[in-house]
C-alpha atoms as a PDB file:
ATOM      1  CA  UNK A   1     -13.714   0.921   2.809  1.00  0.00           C
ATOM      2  CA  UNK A   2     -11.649   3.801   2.647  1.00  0.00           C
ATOM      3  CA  UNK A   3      -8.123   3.645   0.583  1.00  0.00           C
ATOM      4  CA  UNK A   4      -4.297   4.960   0.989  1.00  0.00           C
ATOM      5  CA  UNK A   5      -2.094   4.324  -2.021  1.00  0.00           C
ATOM      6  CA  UNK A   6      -4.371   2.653  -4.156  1.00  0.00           C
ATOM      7  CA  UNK A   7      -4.957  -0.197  -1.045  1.00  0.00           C
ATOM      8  CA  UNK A   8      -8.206  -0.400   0.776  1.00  0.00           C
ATOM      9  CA  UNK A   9      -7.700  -0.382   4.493  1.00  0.00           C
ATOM     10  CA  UNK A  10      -9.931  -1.175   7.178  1.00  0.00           C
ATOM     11  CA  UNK A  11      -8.503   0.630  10.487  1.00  0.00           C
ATOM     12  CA  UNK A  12      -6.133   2.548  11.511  1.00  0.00           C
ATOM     13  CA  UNK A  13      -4.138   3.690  14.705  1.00  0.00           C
ATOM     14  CA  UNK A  14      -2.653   7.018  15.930  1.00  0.00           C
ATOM     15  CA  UNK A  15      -0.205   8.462  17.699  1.00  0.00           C
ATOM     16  CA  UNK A  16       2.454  11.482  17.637  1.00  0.00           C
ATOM     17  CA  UNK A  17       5.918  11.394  17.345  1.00  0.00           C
ATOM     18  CA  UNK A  18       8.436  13.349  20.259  1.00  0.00           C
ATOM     19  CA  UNK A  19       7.694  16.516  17.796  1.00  0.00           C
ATOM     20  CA  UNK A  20       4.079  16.412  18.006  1.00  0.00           C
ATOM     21  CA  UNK A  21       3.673  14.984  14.157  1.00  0.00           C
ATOM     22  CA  UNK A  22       1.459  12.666  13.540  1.00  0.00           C
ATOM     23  CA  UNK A  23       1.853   8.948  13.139  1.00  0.00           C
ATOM     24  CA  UNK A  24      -0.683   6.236  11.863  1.00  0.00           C
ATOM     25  CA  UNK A  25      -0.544   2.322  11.659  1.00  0.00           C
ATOM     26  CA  UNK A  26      -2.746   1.786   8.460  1.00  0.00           C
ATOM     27  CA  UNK A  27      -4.384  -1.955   8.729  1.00  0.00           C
ATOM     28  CA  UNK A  28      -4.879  -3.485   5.198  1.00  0.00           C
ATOM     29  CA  UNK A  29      -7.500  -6.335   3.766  1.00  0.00           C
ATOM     30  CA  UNK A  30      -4.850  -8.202   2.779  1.00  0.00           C
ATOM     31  CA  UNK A  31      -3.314  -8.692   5.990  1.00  0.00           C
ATOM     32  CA  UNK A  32      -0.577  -6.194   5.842  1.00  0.00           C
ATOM     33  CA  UNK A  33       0.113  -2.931   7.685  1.00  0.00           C
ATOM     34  CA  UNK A  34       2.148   0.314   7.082  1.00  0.00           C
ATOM     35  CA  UNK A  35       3.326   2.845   9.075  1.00  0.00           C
ATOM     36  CA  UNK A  36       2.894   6.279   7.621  1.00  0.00           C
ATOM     37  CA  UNK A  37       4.211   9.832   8.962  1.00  0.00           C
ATOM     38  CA  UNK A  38       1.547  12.286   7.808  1.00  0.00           C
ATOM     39  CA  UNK A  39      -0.237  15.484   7.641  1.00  0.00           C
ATOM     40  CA  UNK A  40      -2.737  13.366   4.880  1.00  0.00           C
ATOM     41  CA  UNK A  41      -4.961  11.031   6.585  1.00  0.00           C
ATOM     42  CA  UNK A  42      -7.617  12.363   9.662  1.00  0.00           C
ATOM     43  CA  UNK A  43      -9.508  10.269  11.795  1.00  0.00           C
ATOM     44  CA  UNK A  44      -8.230   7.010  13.462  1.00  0.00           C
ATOM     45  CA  UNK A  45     -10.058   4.305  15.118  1.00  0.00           C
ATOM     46  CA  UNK A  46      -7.500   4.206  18.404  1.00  0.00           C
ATOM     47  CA  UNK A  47      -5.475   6.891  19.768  1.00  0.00           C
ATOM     48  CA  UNK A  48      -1.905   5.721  21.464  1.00  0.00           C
ATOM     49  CA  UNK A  49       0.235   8.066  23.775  1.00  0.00           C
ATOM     50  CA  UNK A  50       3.551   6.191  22.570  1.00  0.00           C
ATOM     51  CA  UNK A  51       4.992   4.952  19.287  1.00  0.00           C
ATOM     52  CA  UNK A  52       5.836   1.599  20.968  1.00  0.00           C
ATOM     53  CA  UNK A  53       2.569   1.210  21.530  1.00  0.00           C
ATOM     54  CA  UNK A  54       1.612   2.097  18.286  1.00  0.00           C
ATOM     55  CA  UNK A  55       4.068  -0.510  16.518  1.00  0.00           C
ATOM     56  CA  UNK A  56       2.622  -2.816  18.733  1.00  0.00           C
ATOM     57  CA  UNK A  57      -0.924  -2.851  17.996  1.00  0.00           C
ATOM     58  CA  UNK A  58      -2.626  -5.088  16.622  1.00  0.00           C
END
């Protein structure tokens, strides 16, 4: 499992923002999930072309 603040996550989710920035949906153990705007992270599991479909996921 990789980790993000300490918290080991087991997916997440990307899209970009109207600026072209990137935007993940990080998907915890515990059951929670975090948005994060960042340069940090590469990789994601599933690529979406809008943020609404981004806060969506599941």
């Amino acid at each position: 499992m990789d980790k993000w603040k300490g918290k080991e996550y087991y997916k997440k989710h990307k899209a970009n923002d109207i600026n072209g920035n990137p935007v993940y949906k990080i998907f915890y153990c515990d059951g929670t999930t975090e948005i994060v705007r960042t340069y940090r992270l590469s990789g994601y599991d599933k690529y979406y072309h809008s943020l609404s479909g981004l806060y969506k996921s599941k």
